[in-house]
C-alpha atoms as a PDB file:
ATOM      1  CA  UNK A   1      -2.002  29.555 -77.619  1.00  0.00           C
ATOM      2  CA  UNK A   2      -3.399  28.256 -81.282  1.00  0.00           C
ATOM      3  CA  UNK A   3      -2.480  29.984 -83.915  1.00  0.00           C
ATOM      4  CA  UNK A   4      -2.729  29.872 -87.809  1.00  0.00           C
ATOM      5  CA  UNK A   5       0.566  31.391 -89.946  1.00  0.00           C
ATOM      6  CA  UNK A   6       0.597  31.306 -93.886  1.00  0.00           C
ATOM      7  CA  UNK A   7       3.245  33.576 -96.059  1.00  0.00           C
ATOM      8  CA  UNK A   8       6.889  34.809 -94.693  1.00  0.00           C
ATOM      9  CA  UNK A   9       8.392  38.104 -94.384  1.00  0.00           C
ATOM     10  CA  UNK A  10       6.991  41.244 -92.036  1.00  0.00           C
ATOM     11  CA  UNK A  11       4.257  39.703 -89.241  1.00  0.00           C
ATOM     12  CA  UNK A  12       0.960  41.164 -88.889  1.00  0.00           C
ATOM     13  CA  UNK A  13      -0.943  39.769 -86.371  1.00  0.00           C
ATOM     14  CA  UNK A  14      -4.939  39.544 -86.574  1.00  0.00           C
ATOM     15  CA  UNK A  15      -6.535  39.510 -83.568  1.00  0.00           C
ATOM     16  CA  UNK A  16     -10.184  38.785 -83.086  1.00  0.00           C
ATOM     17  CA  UNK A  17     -13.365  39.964 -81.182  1.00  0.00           C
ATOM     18  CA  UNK A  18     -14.579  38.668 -78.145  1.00  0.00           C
ATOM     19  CA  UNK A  19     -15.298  35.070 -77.910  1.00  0.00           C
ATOM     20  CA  UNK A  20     -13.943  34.496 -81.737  1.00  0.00           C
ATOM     21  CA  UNK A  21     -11.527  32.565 -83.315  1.00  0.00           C
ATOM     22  CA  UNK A  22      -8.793  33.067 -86.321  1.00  0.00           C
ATOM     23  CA  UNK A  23     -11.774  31.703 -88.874  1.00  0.00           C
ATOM     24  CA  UNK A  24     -13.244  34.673 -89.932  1.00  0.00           C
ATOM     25  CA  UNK A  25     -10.023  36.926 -90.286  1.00  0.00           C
ATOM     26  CA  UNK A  26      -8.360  34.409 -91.890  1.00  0.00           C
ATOM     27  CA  UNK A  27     -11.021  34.047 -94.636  1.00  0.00           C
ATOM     28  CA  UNK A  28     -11.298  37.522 -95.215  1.00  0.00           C
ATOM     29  CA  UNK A  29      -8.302  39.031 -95.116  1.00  0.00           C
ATOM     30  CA  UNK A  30      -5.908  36.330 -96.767  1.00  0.00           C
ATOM     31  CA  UNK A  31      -6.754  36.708-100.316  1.00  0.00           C
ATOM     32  CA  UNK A  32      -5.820  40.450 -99.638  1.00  0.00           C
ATOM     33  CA  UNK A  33      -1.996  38.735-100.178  1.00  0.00           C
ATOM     34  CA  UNK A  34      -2.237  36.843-102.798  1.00  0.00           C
ATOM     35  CA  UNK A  35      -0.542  39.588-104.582  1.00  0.00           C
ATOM     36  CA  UNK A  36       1.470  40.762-101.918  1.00  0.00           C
ATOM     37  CA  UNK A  37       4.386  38.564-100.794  1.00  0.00           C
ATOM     38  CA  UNK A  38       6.513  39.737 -98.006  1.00  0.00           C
ATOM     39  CA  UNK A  39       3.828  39.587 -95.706  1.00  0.00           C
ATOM     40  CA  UNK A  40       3.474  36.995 -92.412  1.00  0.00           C
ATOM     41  CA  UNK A  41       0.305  36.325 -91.641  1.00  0.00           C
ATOM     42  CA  UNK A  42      -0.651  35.897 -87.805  1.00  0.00           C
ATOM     43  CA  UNK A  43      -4.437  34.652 -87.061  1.00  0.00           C
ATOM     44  CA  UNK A  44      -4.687  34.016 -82.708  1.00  0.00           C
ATOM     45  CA  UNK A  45      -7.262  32.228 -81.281  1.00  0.00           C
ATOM     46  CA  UNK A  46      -7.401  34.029 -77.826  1.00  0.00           C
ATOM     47  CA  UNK A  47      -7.220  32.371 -74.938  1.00  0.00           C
ATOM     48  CA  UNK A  48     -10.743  30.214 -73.876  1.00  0.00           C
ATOM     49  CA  UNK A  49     -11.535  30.776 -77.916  1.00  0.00           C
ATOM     50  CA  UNK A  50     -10.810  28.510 -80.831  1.00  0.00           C
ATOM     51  CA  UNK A  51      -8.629  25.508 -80.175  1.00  0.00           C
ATOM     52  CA  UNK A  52      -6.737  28.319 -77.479  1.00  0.00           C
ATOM     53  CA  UNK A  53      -7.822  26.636 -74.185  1.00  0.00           C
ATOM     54  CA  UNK A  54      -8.728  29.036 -71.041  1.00  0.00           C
ATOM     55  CA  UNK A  55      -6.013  29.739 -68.765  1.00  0.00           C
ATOM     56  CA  UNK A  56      -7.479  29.735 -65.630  1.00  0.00           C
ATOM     57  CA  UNK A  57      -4.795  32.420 -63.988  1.00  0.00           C
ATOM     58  CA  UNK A  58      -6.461  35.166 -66.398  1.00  0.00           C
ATOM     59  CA  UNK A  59      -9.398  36.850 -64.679  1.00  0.00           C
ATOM     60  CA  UNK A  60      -9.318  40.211 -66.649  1.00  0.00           C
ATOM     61  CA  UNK A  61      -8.657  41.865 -69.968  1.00  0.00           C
ATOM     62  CA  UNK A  62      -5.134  43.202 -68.962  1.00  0.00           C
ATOM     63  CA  UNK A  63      -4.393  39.191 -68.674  1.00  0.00           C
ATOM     64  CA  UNK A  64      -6.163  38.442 -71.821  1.00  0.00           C
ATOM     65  CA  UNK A  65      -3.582  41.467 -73.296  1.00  0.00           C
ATOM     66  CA  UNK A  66      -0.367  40.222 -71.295  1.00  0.00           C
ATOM     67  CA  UNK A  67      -1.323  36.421 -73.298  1.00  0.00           C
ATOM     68  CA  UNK A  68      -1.423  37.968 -76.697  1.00  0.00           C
ATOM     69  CA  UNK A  69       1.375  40.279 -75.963  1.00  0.00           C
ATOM     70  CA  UNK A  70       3.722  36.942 -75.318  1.00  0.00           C
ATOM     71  CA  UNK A  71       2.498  35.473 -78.540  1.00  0.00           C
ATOM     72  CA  UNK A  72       3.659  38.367 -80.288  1.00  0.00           C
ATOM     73  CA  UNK A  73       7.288  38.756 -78.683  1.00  0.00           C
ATOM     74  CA  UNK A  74       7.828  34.785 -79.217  1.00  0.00           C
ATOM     75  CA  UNK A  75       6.957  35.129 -83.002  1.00  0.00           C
ATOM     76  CA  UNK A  76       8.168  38.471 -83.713  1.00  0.00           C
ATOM     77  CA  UNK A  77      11.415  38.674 -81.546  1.00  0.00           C
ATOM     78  CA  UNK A  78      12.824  41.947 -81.954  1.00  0.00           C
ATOM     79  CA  UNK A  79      11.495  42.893 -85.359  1.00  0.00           C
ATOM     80  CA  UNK A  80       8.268  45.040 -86.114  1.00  0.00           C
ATOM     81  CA  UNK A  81       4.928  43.855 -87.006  1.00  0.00           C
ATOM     82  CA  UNK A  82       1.228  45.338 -87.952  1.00  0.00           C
ATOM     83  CA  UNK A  83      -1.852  44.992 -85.911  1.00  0.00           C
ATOM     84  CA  UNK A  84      -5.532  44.364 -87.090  1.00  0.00           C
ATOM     85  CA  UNK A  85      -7.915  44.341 -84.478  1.00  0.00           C
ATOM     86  CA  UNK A  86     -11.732  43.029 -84.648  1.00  0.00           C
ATOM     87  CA  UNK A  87     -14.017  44.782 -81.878  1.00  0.00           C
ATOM     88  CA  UNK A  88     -12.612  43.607 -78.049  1.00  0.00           C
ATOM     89  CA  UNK A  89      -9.334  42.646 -80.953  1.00  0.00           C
ATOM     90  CA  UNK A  90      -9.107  45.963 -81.632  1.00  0.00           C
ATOM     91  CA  UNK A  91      -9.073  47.181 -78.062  1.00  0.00           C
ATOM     92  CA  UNK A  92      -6.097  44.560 -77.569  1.00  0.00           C
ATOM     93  CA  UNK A  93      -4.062  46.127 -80.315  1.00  0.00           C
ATOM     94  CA  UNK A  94      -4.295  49.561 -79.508  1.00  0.00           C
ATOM     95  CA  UNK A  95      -3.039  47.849 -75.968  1.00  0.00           C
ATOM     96  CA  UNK A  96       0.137  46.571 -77.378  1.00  0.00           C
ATOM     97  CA  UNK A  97       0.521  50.140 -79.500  1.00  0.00           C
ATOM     98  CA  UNK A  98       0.333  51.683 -76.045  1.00  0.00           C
ATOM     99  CA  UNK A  99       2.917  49.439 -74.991  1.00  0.00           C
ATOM    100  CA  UNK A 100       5.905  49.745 -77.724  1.00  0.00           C
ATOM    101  CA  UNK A 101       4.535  52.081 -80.136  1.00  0.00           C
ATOM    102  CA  UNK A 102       8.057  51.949 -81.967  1.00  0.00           C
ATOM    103  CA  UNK A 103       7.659  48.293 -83.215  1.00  0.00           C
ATOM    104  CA  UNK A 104       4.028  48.762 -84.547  1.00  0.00           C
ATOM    105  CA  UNK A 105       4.305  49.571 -88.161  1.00  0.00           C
ATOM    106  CA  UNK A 106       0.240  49.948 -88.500  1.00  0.00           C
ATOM    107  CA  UNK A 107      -2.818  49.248 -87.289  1.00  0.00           C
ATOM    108  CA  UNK A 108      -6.295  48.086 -88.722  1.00  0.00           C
ATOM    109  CA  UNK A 109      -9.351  48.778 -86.084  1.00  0.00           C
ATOM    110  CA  UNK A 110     -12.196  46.829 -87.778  1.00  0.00           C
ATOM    111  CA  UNK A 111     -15.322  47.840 -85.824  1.00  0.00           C
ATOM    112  CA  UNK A 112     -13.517  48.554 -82.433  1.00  0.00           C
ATOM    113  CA  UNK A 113     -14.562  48.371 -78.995  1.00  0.00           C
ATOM    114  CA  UNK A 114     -13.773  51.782 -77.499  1.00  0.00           C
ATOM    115  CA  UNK A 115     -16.717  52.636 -74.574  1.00  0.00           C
ATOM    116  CA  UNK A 116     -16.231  49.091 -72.563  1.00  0.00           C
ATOM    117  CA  UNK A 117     -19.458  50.019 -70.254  1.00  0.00           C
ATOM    118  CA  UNK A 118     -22.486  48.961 -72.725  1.00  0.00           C
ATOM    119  CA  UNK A 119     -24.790  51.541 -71.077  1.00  0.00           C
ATOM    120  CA  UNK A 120     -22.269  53.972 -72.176  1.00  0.00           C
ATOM    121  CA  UNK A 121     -21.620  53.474 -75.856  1.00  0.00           C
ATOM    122  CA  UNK A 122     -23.632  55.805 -78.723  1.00  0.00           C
ATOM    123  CA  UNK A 123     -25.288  53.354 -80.882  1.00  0.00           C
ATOM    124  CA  UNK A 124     -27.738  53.639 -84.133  1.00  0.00           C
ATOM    125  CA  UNK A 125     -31.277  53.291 -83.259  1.00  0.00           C
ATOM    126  CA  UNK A 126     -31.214  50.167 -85.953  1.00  0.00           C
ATOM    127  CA  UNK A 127     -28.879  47.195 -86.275  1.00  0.00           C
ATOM    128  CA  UNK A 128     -28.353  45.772 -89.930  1.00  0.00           C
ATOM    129  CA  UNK A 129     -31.022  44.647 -92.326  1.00  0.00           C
ATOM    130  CA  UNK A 130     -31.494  40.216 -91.872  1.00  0.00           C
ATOM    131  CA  UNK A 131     -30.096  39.346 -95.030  1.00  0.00           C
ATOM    132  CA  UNK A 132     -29.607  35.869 -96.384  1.00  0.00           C
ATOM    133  CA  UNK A 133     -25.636  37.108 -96.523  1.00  0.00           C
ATOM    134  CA  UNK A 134     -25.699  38.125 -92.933  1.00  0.00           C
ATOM    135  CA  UNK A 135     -27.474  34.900 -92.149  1.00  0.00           C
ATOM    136  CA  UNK A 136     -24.697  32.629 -93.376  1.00  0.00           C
ATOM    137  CA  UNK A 137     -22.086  34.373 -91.965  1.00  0.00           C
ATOM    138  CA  UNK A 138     -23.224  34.456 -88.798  1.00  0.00           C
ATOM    139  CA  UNK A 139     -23.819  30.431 -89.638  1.00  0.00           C
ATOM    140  CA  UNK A 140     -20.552  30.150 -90.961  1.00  0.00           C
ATOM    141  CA  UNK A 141     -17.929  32.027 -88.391  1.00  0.00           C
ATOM    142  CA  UNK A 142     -19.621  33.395 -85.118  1.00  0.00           C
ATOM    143  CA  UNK A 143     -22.095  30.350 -84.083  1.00  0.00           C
ATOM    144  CA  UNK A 144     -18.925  28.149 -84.911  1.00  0.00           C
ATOM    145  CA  UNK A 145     -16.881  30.394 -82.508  1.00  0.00           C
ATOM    146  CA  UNK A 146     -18.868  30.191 -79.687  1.00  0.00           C
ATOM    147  CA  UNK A 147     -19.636  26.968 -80.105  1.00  0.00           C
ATOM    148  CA  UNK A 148     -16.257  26.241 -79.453  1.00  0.00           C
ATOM    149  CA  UNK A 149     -15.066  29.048 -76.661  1.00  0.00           C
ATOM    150  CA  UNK A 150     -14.895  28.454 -73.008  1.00  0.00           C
ATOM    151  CA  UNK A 151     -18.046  30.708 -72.174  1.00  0.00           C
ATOM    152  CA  UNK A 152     -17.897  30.359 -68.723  1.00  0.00           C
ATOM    153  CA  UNK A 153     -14.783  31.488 -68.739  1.00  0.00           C
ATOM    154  CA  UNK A 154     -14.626  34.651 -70.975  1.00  0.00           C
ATOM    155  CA  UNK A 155     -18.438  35.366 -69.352  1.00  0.00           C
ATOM    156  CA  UNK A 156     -16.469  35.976 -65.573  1.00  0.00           C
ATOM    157  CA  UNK A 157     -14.428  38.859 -67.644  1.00  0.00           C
ATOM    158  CA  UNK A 158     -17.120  40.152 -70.049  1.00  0.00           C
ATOM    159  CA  UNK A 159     -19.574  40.440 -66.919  1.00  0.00           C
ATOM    160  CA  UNK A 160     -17.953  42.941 -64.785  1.00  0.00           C
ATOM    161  CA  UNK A 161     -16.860  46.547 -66.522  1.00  0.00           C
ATOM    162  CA  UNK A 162     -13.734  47.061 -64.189  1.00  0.00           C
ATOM    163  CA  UNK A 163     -12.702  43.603 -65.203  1.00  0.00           C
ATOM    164  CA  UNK A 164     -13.213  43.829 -68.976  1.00  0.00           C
ATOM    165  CA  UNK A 165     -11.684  47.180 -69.727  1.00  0.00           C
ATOM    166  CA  UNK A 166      -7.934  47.440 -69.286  1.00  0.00           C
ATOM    167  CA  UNK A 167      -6.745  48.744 -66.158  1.00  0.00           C
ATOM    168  CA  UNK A 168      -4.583  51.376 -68.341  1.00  0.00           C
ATOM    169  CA  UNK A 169      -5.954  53.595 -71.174  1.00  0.00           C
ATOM    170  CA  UNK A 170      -5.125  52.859 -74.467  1.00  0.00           C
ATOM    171  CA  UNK A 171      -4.650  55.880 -76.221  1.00  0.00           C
ATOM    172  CA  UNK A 172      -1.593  57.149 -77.246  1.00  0.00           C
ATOM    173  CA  UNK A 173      -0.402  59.540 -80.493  1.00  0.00           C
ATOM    174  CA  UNK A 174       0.725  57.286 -83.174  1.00  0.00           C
ATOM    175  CA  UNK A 175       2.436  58.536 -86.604  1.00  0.00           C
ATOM    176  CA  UNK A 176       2.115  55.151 -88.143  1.00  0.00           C
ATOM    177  CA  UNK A 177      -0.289  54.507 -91.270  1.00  0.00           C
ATOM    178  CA  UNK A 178      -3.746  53.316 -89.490  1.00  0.00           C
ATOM    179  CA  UNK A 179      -7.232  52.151 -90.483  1.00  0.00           C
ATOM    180  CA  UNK A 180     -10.607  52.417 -88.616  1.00  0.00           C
ATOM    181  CA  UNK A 181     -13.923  50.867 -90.324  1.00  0.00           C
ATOM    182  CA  UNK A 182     -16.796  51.401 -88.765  1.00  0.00           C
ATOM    183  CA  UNK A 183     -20.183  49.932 -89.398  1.00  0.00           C
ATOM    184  CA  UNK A 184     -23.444  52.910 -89.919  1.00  0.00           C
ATOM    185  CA  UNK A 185     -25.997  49.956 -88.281  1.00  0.00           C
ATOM    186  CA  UNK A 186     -23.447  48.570 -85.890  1.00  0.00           C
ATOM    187  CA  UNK A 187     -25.778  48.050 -82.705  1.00  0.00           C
ATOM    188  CA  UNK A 188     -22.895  46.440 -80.721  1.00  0.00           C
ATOM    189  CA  UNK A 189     -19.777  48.678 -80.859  1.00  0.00           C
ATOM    190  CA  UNK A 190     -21.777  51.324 -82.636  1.00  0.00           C
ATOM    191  CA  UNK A 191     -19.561  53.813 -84.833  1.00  0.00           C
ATOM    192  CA  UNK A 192     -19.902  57.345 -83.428  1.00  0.00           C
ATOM    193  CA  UNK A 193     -17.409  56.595 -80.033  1.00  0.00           C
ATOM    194  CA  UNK A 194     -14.473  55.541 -82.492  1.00  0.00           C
ATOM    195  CA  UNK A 195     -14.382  59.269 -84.391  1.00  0.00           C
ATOM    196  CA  UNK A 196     -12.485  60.979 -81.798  1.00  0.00           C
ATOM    197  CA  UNK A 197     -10.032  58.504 -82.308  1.00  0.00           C
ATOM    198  CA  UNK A 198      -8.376  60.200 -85.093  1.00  0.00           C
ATOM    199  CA  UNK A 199      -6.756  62.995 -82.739  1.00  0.00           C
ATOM    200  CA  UNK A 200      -4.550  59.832 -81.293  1.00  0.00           C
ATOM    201  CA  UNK A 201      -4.110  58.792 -85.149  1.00  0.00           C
ATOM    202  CA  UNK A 202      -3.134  61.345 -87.061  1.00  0.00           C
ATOM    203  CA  UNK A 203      -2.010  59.398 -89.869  1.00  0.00           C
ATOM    204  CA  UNK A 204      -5.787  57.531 -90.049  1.00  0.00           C
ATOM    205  CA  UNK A 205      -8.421  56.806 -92.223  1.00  0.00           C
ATOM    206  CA  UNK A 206     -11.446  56.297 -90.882  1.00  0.00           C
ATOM    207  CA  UNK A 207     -14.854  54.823 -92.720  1.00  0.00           C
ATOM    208  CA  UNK A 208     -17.983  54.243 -91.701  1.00  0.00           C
ATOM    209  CA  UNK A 209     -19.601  51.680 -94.129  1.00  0.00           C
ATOM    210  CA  UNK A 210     -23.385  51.903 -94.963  1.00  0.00           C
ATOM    211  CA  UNK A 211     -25.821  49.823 -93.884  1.00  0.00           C
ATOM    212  CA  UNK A 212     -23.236  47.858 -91.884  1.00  0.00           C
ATOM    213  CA  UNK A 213     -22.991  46.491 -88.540  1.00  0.00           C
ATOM    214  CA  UNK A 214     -20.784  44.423 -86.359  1.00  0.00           C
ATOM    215  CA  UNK A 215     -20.244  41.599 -89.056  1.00  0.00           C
ATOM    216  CA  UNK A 216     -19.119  43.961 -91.509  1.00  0.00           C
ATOM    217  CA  UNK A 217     -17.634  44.047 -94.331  1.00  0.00           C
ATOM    218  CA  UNK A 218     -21.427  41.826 -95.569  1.00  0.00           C
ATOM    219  CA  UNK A 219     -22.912  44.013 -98.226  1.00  0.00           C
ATOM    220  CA  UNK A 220     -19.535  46.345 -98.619  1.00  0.00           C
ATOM    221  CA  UNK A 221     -16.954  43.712 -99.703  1.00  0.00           C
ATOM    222  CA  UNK A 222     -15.510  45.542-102.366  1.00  0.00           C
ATOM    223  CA  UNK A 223     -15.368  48.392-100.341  1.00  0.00           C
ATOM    224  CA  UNK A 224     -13.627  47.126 -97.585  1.00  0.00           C
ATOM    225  CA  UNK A 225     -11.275  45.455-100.183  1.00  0.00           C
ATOM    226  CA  UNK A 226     -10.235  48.965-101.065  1.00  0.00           C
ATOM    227  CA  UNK A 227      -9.722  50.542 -98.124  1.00  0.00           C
ATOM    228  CA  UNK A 228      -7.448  47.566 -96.810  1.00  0.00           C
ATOM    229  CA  UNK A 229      -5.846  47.447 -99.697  1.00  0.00           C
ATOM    230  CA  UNK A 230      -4.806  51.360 -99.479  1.00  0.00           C
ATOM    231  CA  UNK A 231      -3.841  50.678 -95.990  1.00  0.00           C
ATOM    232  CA  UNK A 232      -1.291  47.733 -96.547  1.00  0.00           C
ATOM    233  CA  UNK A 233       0.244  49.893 -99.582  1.00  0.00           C
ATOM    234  CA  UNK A 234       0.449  52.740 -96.888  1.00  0.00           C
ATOM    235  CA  UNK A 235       2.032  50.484 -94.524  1.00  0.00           C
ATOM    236  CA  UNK A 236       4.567  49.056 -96.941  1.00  0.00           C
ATOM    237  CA  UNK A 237       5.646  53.271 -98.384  1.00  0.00           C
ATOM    238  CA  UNK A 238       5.037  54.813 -95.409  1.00  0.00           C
ATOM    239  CA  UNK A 239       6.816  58.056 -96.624  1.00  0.00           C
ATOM    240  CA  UNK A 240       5.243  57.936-100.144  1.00  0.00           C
END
């Protein structure tokens, strides 16, 4: 699996939404360390995303999961690392939380999946505003991505709900120091379904950015700057 690794010290490992690649994490979150050594930096092109080809033997998300989850253990060993998770990305991390809760020193949900079933999810009545911004990001990372992912491939997961959700549910109490940004105009994940999160995180922050949607941070960089920037120093003193 492709991957992209700048900076030594602790991992964190960002993992990205369906059908993208380590592009657009990497270019927002990495000047976040310029400042801040002691950080690894982890960007994974999924499997059938990026330069990550398909691997034919995974035919749900608990496969996708199991793929990233061997990543992880071959780059972190033994030692603990952080999780940020992009929308399906975020569903994957709270995965591997569920999984070894002990090694996870924090987790970033950046507009996270929660309700898999579409049809299900509680979503504004209006997506963002078209904005030039908006425009040229969408240019810039996502019609890149999918130009490049195996969509035949991811579409055989993505197209059946029993298949795309994982067979076990995520949710577990975690004491660690954890994000969740949310997007007001997010039409996709929508922002409502992620609230009740914060009973399995009691150590969270949770945002929901204005005028936002599933692209975010667009028009709320500096914003977004802030609150990631509170979260790393809360992940580095966790008992400050």
């Amino acid at each position: 699996m492709y991957y992209e690794s700048f900076g030594s010290g602790s991992p964190i490992f960002f993992l990205p939404g369906w059908g993208g690649d380590a592009g657009e994490g990497r270019d927002l979150h990495e000047p976040f360390f310029g400042q801040r050594p002691g950080w690894r930096r982890v960007y994974v092109d999924p499997p059938g995303t990026g330069k990550s080809p398909a691997i034919p033997s995974i035919t749900d998300q608990d496969g996708m999961l199991a793929s990233i989850i061997e990543l992880i253990d071959e780059l972190a060993g033994d030692e603990p690392f952080t999780l940020a998770g992009t929308s399906a990305g975020a569903l994957h991390a709270r995965g591997i939380v569920r999984r070894d809760p002990d090694r996870v020193r924090g987790l970033l949900l950046r507009v996270p999946g929660i309700i898999v079933d579409r049809t299900r999810r509680t979503l504004p009545k209006e997506g963002p505003a078209e904005t030039e911004a908006l425009r040229a990001k969408q240019h810039a990372y996502y019609d890149v991505a999918e130009a490049r992912a195996d969509l035949d491939f991811l579409g055989r997961i993505q197209a059946d709900v029993t298949k795309y959700a994982l067979r076990d549910d995520p949710a577990i109490h975690f004491e660690r120091p954890t994000l969740i940004v949310t997007g007001r105009r997010d039409h996709i994940a929508g922002y409502a379904d992620a609230w009740p999160l914060l009973d399995d995180y009691p150590r969270a922050t949770y945002a929901a950015l204005d005028s936002e949607g599933h692209e975010l941070p667009v028009r709320s960089t500096a914003l977004y700057r802030a609150l990631v920037t509170d979260w790393l120093d809360r992940v580095e003193h966790p008992d400050a």
